[in-house]
N, C-alpha and C. Protein backbone atom coordinates (compact mmCIF):
# COMPACT_ATOMS: atom_id res chain seq x y z
N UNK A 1 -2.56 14.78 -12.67
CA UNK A 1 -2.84 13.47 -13.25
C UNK A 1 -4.35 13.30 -13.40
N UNK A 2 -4.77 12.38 -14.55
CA UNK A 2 -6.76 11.90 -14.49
C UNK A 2 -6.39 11.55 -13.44
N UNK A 3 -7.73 11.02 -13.43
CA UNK A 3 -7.99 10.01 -12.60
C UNK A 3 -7.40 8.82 -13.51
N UNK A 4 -7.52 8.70 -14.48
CA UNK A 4 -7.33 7.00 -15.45
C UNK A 4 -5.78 6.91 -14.94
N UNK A 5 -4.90 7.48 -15.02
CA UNK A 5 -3.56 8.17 -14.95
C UNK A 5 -3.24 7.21 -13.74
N UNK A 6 -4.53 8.32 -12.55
CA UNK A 6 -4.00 7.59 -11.19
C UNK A 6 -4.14 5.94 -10.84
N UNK A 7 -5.82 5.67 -11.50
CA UNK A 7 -6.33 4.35 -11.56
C UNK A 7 -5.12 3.68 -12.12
N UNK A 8 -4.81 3.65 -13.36
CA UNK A 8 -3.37 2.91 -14.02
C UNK A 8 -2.30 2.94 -12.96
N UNK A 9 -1.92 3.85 -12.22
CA UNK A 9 -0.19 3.90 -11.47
C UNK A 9 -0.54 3.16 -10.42
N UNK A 10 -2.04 3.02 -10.00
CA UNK A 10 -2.25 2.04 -8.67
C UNK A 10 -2.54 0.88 -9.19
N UNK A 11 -3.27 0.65 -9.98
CA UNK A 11 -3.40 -0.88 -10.91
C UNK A 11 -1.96 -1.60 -10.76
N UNK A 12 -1.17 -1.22 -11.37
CA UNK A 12 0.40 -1.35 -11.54
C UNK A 12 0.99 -1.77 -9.76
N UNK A 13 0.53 -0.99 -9.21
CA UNK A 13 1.04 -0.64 -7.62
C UNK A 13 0.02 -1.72 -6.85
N UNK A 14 -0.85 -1.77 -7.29
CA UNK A 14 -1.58 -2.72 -6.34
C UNK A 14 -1.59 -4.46 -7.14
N UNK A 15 -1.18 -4.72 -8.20
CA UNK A 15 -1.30 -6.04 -9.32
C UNK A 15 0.67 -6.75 -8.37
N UNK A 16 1.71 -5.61 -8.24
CA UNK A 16 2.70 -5.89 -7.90
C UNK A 16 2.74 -6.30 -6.62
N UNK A 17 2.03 -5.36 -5.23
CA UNK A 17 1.31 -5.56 -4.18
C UNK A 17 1.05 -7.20 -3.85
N UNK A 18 -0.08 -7.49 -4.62
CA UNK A 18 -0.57 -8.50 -4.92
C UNK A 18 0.02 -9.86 -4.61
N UNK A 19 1.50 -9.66 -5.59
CA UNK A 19 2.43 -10.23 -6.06
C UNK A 19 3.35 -10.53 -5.24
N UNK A 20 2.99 -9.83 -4.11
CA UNK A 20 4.57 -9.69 -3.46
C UNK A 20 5.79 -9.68 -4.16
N UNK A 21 5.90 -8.43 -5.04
CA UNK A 21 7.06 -8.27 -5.97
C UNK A 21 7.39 -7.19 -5.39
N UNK A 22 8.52 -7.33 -4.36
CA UNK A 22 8.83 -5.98 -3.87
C UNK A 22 9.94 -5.26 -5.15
N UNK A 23 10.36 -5.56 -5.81
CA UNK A 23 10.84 -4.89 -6.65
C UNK A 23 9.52 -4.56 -7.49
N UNK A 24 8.81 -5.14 -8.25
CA UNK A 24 7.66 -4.26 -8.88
C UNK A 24 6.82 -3.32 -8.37
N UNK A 25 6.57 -3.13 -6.93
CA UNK A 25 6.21 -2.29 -5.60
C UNK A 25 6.82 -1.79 -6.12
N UNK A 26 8.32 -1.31 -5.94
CA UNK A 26 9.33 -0.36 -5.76
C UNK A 26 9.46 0.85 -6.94
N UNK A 27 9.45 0.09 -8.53
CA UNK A 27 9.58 0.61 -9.72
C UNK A 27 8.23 1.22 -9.73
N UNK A 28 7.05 1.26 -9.12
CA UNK A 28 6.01 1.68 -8.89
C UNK A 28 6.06 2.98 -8.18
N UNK A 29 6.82 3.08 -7.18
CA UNK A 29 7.13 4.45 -6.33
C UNK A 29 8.32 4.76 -6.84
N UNK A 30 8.21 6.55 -6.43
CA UNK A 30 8.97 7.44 -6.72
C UNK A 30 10.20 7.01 -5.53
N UNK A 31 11.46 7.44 -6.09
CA UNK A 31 12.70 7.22 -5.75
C UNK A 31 12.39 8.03 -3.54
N UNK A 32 11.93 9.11 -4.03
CA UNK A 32 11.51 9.47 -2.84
C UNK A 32 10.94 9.11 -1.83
N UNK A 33 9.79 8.39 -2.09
CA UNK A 33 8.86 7.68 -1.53
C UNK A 33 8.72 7.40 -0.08
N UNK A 34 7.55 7.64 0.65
CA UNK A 34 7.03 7.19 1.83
C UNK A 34 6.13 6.19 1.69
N UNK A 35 6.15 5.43 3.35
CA UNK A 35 4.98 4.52 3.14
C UNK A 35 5.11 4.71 5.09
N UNK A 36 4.13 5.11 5.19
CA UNK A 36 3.65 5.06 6.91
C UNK A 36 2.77 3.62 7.09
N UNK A 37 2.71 2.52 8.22
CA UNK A 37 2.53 1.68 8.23
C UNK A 37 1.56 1.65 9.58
N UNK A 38 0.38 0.61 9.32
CA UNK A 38 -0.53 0.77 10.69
C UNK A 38 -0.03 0.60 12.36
N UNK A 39 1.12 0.37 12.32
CA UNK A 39 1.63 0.44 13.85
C UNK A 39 0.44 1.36 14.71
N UNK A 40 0.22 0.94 15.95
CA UNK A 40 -0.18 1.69 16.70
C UNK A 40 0.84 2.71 17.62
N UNK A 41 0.28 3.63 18.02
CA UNK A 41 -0.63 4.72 17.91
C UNK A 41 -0.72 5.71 16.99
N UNK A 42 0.60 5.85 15.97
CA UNK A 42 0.21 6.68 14.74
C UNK A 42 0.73 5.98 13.91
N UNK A 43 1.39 4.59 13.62
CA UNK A 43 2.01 3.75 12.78
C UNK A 43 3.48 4.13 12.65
N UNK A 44 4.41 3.42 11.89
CA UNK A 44 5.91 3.92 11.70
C UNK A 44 5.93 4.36 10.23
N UNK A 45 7.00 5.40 10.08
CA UNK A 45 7.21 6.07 8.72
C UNK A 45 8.25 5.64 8.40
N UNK A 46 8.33 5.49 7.01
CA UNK A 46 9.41 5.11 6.13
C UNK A 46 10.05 5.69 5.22
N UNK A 47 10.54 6.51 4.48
CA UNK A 47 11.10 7.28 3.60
C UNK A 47 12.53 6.93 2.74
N UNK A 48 12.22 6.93 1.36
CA UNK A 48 13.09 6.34 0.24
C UNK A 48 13.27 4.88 0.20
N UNK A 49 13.74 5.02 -0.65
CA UNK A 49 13.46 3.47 -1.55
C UNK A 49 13.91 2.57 -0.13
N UNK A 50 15.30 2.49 -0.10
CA UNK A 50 15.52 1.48 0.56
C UNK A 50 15.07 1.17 2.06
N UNK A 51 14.13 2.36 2.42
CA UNK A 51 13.57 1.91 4.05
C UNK A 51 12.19 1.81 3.71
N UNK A 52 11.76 1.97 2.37
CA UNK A 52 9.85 1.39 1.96
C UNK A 52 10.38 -0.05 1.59
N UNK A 53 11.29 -0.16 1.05
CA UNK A 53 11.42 -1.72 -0.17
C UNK A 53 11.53 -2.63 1.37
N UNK A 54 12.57 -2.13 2.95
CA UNK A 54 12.84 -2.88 3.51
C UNK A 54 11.53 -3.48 4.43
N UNK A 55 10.39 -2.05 4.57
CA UNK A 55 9.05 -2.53 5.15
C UNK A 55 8.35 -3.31 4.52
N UNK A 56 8.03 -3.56 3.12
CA UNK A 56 7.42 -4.31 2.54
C UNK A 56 7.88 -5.89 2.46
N UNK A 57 9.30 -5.94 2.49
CA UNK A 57 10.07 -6.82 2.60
C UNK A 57 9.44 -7.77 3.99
N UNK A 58 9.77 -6.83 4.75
CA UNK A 58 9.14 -7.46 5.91
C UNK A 58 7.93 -7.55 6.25
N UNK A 59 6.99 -6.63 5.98
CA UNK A 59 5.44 -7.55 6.27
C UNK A 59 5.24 -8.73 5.38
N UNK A 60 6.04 -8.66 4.39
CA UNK A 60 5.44 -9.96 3.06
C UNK A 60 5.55 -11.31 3.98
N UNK A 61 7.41 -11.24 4.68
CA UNK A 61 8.16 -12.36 5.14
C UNK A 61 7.01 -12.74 6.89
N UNK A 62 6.51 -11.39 7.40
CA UNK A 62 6.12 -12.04 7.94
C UNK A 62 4.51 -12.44 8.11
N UNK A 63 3.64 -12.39 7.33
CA UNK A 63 2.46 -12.56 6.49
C UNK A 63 2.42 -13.36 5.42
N UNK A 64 2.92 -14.69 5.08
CA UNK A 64 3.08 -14.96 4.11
C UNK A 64 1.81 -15.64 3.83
N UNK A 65 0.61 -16.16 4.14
CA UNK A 65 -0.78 -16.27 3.64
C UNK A 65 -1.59 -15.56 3.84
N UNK A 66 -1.70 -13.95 3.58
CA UNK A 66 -2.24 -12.96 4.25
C UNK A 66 -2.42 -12.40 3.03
N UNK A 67 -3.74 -11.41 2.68
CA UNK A 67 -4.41 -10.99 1.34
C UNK A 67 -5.23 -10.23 1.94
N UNK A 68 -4.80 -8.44 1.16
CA UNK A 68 -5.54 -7.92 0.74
C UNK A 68 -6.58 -7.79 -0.06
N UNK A 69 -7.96 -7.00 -0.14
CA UNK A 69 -8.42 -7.36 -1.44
C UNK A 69 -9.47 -5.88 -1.28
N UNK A 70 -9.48 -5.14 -2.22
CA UNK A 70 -9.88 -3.65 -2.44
C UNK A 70 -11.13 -3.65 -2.45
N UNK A 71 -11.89 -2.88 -1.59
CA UNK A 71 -13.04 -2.40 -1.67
C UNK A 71 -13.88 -1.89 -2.34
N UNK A 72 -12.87 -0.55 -2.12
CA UNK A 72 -13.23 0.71 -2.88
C UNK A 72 -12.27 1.77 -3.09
N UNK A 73 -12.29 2.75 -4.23
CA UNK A 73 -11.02 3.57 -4.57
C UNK A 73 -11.95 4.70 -4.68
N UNK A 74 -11.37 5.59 -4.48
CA UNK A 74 -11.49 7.30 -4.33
C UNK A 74 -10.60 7.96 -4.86
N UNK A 75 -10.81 8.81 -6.16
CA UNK A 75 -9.69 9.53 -6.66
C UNK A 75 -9.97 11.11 -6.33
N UNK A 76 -9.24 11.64 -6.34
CA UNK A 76 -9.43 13.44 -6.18
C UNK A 76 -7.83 13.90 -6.88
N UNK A 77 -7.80 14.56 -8.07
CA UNK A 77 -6.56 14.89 -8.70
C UNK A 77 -5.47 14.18 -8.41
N UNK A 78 -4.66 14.23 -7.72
CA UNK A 78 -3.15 13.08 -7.80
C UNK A 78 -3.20 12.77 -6.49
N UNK A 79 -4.71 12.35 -5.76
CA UNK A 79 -5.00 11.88 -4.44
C UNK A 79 -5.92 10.77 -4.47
N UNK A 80 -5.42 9.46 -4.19
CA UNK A 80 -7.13 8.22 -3.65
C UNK A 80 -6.67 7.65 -2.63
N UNK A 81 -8.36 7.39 -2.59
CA UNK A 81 -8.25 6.55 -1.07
C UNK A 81 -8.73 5.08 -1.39
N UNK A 82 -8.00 4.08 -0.74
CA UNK A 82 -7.94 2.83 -1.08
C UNK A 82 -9.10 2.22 0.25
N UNK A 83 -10.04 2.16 0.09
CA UNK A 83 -10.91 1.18 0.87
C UNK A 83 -10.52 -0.58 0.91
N UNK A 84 -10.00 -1.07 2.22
CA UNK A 84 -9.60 -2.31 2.18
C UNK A 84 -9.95 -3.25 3.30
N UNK A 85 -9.96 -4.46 2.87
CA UNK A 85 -10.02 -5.58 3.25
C UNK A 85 -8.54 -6.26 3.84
N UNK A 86 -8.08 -6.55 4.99
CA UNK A 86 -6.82 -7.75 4.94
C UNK A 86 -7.16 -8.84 5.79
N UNK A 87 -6.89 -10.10 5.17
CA UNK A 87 -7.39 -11.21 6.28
C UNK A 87 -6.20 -12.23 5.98
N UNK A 88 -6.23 -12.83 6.79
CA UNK A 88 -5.48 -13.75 7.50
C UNK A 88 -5.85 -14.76 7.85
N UNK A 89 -4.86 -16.53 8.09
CA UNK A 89 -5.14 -17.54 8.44
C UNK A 89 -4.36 -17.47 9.62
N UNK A 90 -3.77 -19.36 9.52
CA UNK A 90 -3.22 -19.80 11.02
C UNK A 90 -3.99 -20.65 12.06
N UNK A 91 -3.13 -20.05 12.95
CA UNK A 91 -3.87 -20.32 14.71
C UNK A 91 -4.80 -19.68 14.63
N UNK A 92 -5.03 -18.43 15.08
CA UNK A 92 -5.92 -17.42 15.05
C UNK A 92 -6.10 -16.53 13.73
N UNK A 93 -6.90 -17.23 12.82
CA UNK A 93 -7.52 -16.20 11.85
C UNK A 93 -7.91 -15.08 11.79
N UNK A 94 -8.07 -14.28 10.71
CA UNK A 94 -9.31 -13.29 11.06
C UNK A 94 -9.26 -11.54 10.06
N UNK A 95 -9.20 -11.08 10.06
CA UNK A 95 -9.50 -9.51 9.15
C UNK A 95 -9.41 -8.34 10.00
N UNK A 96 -9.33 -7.28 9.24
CA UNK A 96 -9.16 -5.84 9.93
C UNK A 96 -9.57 -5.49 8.09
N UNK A 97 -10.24 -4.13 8.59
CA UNK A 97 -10.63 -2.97 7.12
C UNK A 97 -9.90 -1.93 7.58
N UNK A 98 -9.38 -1.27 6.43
CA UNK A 98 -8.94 -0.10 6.99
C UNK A 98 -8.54 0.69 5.24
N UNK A 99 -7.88 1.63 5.43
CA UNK A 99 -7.69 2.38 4.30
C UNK A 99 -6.08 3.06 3.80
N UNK A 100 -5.94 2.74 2.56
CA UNK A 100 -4.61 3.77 2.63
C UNK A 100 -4.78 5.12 1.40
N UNK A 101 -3.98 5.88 1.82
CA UNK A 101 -4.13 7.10 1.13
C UNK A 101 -2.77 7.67 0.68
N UNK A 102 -3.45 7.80 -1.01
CA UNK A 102 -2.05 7.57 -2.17
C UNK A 102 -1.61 9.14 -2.33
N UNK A 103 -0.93 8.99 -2.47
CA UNK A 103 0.07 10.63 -3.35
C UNK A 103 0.65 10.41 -4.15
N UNK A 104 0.32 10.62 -5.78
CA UNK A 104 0.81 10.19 -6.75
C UNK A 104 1.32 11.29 -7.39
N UNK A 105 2.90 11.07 -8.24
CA UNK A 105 3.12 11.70 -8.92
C UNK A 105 4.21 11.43 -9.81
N UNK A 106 3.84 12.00 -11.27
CA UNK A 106 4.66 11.60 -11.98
C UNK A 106 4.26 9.86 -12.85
N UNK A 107 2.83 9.79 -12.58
CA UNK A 107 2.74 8.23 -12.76
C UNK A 107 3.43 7.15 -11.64
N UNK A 108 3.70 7.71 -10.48
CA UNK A 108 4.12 6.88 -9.60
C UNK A 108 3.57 7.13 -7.92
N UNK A 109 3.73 6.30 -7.33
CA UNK A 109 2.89 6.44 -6.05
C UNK A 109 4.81 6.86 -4.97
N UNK A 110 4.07 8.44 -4.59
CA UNK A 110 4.57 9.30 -3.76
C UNK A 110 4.83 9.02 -2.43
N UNK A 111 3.54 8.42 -2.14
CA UNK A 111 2.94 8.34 -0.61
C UNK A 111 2.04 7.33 -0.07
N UNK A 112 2.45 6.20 0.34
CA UNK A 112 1.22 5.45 1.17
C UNK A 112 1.18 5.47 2.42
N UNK A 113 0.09 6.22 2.85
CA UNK A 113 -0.15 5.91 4.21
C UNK A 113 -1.78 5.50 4.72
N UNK A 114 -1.17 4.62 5.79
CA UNK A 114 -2.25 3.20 6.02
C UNK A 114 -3.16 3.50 7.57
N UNK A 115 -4.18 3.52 7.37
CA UNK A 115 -5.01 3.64 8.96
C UNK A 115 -5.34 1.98 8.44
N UNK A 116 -6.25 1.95 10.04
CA UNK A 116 -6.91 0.39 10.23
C UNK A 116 -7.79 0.90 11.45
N UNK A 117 -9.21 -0.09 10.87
CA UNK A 117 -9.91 -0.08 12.23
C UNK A 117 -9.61 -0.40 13.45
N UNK A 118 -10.10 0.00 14.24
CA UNK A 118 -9.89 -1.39 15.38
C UNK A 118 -9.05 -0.58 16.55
């Protein structure tokens, strides 16, 4: 894939994101799809549609005034790295940066997996 290729399939992937459209998320990733999630100590893994659609499902439901917002992107052939921002209200407000790293293919995102500072 370009890079424009990849920039476009995450545009798409991150505008749906955004959205909390877990079905537009979904039509975004490959039927295959992983998404590893910042859990500590190595995060939890997810694999195919219906156990990524059900994680997203659930951080949305339980984050519901909570926003990402992109840093910086890194492409390398059908590989970027998403430099990020997530912050949060409430009781206790507040942010974490951290990064996720795409595997794209086919015009669709393969692979997200998420570190975090902290």
């Amino acid at each position: 894939m370009s890079d424009s290729e990849v920039d476009g399939a995450l545009a798409r992937f991150g505008a749906a994101f955004d959205a909390r459209d877990v079905d537009a998320i979904m039509a975004a990733m490959t039927d295959d799809c992983v998404f590893e999630n910042t859990s500590p100590p190595d995060g939890r893994r997810y694999e195919g549609q219906d156990e990524v659609r059900a994680a997203f499902t659930e951080l949305f439901a339980s984050s519901a005034d909570a926003r990402f917002t992109l840093e910086e992107r890194i492409v390398a052939g059908n590989r970027a790295v998403d430099l990020w921002r997530y912050d949060w209200s409430g009781d206790e407000p507040g942010h974490v940066r951290g990064i996720d790293v795409f595997t794209l293919r086919d015009g669709l995102v393969a692979a997200k997996v998420s570190y975090v500072k902290g």
